[in-house]
C-alpha atoms as a PDB file:
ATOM      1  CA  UNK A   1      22.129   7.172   5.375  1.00  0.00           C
ATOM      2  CA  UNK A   2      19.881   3.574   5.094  1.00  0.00           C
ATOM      3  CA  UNK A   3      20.389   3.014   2.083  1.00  0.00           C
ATOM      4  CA  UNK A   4      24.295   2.028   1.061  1.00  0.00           C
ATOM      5  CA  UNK A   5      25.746   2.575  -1.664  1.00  0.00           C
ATOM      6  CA  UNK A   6      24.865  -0.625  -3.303  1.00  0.00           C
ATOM      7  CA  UNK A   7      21.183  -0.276  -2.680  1.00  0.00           C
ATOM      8  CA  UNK A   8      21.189   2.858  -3.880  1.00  0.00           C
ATOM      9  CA  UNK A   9      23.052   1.408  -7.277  1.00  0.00           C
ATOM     10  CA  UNK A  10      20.485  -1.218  -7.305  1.00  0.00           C
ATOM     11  CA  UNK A  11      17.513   0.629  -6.849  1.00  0.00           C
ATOM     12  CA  UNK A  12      18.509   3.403  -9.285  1.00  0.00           C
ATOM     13  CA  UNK A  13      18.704   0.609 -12.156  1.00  0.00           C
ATOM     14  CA  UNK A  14      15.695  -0.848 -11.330  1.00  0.00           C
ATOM     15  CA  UNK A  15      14.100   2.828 -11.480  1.00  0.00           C
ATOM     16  CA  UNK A  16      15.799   3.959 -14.584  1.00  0.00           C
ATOM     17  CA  UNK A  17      14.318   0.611 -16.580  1.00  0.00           C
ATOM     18  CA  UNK A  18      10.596   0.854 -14.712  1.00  0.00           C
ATOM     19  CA  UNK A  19       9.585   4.507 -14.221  1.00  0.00           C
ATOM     20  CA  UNK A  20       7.617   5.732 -17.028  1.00  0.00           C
ATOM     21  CA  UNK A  21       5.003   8.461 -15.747  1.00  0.00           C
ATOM     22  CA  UNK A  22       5.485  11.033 -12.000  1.00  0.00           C
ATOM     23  CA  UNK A  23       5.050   9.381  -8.809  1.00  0.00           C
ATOM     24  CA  UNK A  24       3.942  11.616  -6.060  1.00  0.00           C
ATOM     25  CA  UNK A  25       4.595  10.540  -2.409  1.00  0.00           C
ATOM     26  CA  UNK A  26       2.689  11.891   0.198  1.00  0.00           C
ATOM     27  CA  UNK A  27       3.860  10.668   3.658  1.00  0.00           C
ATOM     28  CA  UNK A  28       1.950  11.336   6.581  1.00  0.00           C
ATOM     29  CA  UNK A  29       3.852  11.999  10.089  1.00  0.00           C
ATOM     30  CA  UNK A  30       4.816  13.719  12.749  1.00  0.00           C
ATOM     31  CA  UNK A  31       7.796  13.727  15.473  1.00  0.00           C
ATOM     32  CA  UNK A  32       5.408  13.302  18.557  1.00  0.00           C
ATOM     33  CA  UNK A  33       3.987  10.056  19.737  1.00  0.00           C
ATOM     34  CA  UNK A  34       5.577   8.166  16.144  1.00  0.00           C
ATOM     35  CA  UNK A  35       8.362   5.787  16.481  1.00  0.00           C
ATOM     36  CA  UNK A  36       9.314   5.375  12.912  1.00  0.00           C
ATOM     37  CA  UNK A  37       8.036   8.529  11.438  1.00  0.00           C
ATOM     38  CA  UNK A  38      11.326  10.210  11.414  1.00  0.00           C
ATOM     39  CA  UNK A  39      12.985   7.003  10.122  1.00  0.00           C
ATOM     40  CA  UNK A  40      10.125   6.711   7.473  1.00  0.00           C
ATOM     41  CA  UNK A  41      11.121  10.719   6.215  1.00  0.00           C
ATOM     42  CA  UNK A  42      14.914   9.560   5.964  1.00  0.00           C
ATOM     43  CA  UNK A  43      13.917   6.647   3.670  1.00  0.00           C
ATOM     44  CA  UNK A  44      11.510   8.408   1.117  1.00  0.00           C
ATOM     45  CA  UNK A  45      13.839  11.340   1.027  1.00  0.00           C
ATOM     46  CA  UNK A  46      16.800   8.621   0.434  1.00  0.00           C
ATOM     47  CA  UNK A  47      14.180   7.010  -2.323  1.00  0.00           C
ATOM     48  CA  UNK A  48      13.350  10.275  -3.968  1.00  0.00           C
ATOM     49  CA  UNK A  49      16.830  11.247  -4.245  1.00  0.00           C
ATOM     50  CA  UNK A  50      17.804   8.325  -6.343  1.00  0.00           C
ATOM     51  CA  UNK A  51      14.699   8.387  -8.454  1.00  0.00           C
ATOM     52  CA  UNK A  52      15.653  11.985  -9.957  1.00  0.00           C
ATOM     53  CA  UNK A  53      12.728  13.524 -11.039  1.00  0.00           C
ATOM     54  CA  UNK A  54       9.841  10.486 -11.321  1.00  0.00           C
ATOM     55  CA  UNK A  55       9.205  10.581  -7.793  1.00  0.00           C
ATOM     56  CA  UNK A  56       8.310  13.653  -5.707  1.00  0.00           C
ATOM     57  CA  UNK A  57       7.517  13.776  -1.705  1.00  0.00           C
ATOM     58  CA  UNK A  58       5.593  15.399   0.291  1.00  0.00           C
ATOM     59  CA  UNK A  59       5.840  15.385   3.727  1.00  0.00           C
ATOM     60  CA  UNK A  60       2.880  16.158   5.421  1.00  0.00           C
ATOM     61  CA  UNK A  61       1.766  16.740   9.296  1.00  0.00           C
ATOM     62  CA  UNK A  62      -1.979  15.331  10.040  1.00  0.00           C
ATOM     63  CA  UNK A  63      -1.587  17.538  12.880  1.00  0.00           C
ATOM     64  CA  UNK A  64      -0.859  21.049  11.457  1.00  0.00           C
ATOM     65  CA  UNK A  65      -2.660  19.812   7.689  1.00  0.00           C
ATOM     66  CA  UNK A  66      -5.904  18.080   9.076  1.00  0.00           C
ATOM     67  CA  UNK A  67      -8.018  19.076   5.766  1.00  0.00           C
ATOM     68  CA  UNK A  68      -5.900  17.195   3.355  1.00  0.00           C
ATOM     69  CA  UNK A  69      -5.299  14.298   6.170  1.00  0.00           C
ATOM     70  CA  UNK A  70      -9.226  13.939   6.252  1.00  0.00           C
ATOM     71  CA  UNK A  71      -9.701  13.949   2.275  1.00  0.00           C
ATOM     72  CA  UNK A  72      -7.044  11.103   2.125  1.00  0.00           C
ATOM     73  CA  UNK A  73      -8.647   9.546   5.405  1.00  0.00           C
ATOM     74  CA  UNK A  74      -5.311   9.136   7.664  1.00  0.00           C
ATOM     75  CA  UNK A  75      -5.978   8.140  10.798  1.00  0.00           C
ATOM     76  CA  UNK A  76      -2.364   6.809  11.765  1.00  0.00           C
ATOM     77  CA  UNK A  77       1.249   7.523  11.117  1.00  0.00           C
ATOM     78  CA  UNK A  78       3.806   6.445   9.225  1.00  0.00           C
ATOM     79  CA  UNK A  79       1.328   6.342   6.345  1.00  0.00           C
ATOM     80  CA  UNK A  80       2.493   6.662   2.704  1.00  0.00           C
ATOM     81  CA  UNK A  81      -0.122   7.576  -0.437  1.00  0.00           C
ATOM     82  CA  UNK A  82       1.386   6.426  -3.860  1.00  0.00           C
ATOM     83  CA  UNK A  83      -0.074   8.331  -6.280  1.00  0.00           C
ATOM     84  CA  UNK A  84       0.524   9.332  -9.603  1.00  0.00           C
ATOM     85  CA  UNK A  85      -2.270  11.919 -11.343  1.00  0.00           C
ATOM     86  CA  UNK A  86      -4.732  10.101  -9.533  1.00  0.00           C
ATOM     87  CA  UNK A  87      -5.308   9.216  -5.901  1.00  0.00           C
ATOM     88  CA  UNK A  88      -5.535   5.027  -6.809  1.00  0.00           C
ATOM     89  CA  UNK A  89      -6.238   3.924  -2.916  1.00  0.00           C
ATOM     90  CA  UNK A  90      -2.812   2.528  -2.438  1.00  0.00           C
ATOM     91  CA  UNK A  91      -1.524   3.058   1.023  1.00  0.00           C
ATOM     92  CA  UNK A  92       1.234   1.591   3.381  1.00  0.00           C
ATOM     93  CA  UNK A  93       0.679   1.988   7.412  1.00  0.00           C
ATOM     94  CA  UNK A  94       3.789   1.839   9.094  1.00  0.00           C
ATOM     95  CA  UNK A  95       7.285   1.818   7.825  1.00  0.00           C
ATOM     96  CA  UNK A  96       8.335  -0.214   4.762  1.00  0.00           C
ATOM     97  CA  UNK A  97      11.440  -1.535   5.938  1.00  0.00           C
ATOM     98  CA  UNK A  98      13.130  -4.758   5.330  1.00  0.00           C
ATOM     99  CA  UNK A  99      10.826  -7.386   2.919  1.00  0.00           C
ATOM    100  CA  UNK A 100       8.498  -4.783   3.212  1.00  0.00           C
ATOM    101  CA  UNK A 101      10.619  -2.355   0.756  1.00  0.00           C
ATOM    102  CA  UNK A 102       9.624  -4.849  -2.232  1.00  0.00           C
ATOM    103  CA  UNK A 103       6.452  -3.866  -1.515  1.00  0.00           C
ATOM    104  CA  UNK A 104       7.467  -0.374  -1.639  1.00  0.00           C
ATOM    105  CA  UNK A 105       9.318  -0.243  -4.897  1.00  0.00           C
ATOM    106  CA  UNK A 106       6.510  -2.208  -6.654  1.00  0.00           C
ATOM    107  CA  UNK A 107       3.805  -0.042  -5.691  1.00  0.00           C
ATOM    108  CA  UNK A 108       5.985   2.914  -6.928  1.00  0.00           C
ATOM    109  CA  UNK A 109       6.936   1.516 -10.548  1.00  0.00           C
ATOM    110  CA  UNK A 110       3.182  -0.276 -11.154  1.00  0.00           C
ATOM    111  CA  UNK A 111       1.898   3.502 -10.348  1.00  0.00           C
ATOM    112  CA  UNK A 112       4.381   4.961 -12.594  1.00  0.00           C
ATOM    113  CA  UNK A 113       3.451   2.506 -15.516  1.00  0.00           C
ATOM    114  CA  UNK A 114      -0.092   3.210 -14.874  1.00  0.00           C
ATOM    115  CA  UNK A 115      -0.475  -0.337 -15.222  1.00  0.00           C
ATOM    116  CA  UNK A 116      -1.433  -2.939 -12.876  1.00  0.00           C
ATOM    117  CA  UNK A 117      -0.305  -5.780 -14.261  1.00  0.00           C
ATOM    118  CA  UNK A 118      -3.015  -7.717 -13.954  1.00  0.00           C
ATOM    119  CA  UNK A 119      -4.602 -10.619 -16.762  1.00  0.00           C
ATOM    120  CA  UNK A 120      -7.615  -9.513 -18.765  1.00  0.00           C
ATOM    121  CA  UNK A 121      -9.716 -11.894 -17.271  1.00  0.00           C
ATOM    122  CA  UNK A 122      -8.692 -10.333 -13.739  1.00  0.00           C
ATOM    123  CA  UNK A 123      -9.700  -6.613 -14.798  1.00  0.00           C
ATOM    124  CA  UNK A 124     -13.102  -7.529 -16.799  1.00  0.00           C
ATOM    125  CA  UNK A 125     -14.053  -8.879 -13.216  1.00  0.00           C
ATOM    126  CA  UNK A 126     -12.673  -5.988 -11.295  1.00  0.00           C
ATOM    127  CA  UNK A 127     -14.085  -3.792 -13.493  1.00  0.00           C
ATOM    128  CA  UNK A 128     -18.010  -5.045 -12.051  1.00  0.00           C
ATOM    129  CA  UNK A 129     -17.383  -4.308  -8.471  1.00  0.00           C
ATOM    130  CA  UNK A 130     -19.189  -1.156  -7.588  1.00  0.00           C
ATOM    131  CA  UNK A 131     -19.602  -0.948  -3.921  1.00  0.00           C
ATOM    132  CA  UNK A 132     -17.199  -0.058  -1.356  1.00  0.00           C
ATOM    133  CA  UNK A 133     -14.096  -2.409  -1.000  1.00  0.00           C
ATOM    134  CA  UNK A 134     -11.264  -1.563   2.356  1.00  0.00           C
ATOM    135  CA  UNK A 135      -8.401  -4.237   1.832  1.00  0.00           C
ATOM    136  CA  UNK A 136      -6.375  -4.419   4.637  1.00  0.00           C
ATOM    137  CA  UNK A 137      -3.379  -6.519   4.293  1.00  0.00           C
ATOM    138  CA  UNK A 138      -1.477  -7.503   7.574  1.00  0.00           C
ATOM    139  CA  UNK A 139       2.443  -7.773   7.065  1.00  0.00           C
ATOM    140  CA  UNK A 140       5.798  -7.655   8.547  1.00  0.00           C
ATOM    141  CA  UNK A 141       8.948  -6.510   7.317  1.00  0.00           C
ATOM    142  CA  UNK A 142      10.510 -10.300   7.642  1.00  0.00           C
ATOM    143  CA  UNK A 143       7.576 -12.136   6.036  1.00  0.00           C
ATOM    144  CA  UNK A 144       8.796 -14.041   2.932  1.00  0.00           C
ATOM    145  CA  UNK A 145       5.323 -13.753   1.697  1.00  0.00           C
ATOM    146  CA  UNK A 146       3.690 -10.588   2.649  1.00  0.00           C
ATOM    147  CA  UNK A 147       4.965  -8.494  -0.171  1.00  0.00           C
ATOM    148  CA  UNK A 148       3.222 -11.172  -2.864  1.00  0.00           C
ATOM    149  CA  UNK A 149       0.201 -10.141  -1.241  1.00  0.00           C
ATOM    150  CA  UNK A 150       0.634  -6.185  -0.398  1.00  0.00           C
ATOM    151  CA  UNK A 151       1.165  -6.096  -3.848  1.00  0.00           C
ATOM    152  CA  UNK A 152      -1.577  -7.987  -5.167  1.00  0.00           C
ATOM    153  CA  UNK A 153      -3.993  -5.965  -3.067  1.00  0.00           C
ATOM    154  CA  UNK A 154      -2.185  -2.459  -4.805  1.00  0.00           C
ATOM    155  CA  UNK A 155      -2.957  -3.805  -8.402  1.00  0.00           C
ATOM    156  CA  UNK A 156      -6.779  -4.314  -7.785  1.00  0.00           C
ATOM    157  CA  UNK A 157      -7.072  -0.767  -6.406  1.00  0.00           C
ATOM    158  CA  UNK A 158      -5.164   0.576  -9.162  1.00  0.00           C
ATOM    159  CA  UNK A 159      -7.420  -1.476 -11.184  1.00  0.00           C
ATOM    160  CA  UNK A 160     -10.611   0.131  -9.682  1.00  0.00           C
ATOM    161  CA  UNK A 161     -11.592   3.289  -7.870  1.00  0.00           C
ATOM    162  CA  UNK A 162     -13.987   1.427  -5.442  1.00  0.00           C
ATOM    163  CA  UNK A 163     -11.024  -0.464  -3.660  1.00  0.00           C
ATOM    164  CA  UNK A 164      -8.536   1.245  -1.213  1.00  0.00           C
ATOM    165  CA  UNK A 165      -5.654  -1.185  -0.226  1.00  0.00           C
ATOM    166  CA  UNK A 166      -3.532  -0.184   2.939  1.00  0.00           C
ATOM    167  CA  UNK A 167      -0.361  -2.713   3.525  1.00  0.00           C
ATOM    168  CA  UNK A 168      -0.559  -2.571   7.483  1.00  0.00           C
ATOM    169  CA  UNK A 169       2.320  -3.063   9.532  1.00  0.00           C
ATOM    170  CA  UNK A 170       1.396  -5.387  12.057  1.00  0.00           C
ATOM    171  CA  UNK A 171       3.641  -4.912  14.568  1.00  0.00           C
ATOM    172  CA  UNK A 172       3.592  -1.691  14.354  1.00  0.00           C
ATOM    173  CA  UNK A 173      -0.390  -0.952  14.974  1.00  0.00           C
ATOM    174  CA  UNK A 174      -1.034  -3.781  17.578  1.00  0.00           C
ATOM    175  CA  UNK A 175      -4.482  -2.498  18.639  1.00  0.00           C
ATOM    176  CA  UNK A 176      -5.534  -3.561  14.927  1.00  0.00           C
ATOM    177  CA  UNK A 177      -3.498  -6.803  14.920  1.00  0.00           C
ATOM    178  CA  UNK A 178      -5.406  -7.915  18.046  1.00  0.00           C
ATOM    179  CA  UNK A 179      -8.508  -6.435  16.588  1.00  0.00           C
ATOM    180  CA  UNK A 180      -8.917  -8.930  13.444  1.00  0.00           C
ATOM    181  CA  UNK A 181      -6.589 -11.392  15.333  1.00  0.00           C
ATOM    182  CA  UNK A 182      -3.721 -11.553  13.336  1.00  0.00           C
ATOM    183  CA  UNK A 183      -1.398 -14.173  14.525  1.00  0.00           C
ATOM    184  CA  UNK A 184      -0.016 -15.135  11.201  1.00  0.00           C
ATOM    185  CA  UNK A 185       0.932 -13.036   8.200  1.00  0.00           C
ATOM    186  CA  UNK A 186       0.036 -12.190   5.474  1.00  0.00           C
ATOM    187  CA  UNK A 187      -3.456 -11.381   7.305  1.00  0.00           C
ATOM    188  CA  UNK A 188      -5.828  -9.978   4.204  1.00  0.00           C
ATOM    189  CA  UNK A 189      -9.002  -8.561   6.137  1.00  0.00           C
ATOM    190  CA  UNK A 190     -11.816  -7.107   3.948  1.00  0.00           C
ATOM    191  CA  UNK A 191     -14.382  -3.864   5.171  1.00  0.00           C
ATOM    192  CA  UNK A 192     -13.557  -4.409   8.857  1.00  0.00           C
ATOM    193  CA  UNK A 193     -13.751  -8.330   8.986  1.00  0.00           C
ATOM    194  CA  UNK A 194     -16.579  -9.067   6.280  1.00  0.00           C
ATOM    195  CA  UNK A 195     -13.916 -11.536   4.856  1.00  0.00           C
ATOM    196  CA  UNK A 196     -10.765 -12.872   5.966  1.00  0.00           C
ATOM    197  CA  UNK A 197      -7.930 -14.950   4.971  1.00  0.00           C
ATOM    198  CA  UNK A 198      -4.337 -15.894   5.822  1.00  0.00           C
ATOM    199  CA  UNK A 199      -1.736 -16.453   3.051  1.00  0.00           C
ATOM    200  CA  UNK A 200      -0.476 -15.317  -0.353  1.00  0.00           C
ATOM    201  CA  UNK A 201      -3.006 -16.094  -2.797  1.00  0.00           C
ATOM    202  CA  UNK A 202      -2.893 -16.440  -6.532  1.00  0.00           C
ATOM    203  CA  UNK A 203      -4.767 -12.973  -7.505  1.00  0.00           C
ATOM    204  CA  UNK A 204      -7.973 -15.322  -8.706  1.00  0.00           C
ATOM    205  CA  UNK A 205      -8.719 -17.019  -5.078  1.00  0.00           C
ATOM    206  CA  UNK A 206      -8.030 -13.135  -3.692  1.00  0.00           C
ATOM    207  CA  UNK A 207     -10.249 -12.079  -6.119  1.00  0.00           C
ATOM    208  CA  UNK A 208     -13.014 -14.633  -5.405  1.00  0.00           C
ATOM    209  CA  UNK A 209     -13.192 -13.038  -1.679  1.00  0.00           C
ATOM    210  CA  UNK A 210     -13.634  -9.491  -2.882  1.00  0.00           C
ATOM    211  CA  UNK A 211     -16.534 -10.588  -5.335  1.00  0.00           C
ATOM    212  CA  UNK A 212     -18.322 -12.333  -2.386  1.00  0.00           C
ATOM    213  CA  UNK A 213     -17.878  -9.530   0.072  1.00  0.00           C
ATOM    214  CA  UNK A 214     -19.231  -7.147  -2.538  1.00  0.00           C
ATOM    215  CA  UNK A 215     -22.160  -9.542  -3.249  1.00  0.00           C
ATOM    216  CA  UNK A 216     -22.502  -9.761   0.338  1.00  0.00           C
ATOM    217  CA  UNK A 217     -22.694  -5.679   0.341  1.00  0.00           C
ATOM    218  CA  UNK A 218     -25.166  -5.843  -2.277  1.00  0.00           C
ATOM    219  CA  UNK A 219     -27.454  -8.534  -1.231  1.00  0.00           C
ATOM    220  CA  UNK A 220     -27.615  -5.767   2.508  1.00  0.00           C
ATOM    221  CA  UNK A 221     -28.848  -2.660   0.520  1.00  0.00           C
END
């Protein structure tokens, strides 16, 4: 069991105030050549189990299920979709284990609300970008400030069907942390390195960089 009993206490009043609407969970792994896959099955079981019936998991092979692995574009494991009747872009690479379960349990009850939480001003904005947007956001499961920013990045795709954001564990998939250089965290990186930036920013400043890589996309075409 990882979560103890008082977790499980915790987490089942903070689900029984936030969950409105179904949650699915689709985890991709597999038991060969993945670390924390099987560690990653315990915990969304354990999750599921205390949500009742708001949350529902899937656990799904890339390996023996490659058609629904390409339609939700996997290409590494531990990686969790949280969905709800939609497919909103939200994805976390790696496992969401120690600060990183915020992140976790936010993404979960802002899907279930259908709701971003985000100011008016925030979504009329969102609401013009129509090109392409990949947010990748760099964290680690003892970063004070990474969930701040996971999260931020899981509101504006829930706010907009142009923008996948994909918490990435970064010690987890090193070949990408010494890809974009990541040598602090939170490391947000925008359609493969069109835009970068280091820290938790208030979601206007994070939203000024995704307006001027989707100008930037624009002014290419």
């Amino acid at each position: 069991m990882l979560l103890d009993l008082e977790t499980r206490a915790q987490l089942k009043e903070i689900f029984d105030q936030n969950l409105k609407e179904q949650v699915n969970l689709k985890l991709f792994s597999q038991a060969i050549g993945c670390e924390t896959c099987n560690v990653a099955e315990t915990l969304m079981s354990e999750v599921e189990e205390v949500a009742g019936d708001k949350i529902s998991l899937e656990i799904i092979s890339p390996l023996t299920n490659q058609e629904l692995a390409n339609t939700y574009k996997i290409e590494r494991v531990p990686t969790l979709v949280i969905e709800g009747e939609k497919d909103y872009g939200i994805r976390y690479i790696g496992l969401p284990a120690g600060l990183e379960f915020n992140t976790l349990i936010h993404g979960i009850i802002h899907v279930s609300q259908r709701n971003p939480g985000l100011k008016e001003r925030i979504l009329e904005m969102l609401q013009e970008i129509d090109v392409p947007i990949d947010i990748m956001v760099f964290v680690t499961t003892s970063c004070g400030y990474c969930p701040a920013a996971a999260i931020t990045a899981f509101k504006f795709a829930m706010a907009n069907d142009f923008i996948i954001s994909k918490a990435v564990d970064a010690s987890e998939n090193m070949d990408l942390s010494e890809r974009f250089q990541v040598v602090g965290v939170p490391k947000i990186v925008l359609n493969n390195g069109l835009a970068e930036f280091v820290g938790a920013q208030p979601e206007e400043a994070f939203l000024g960089y995704i307006v001027s890589v989707a100008n930037k996309l624009k002014s290419l075409n």
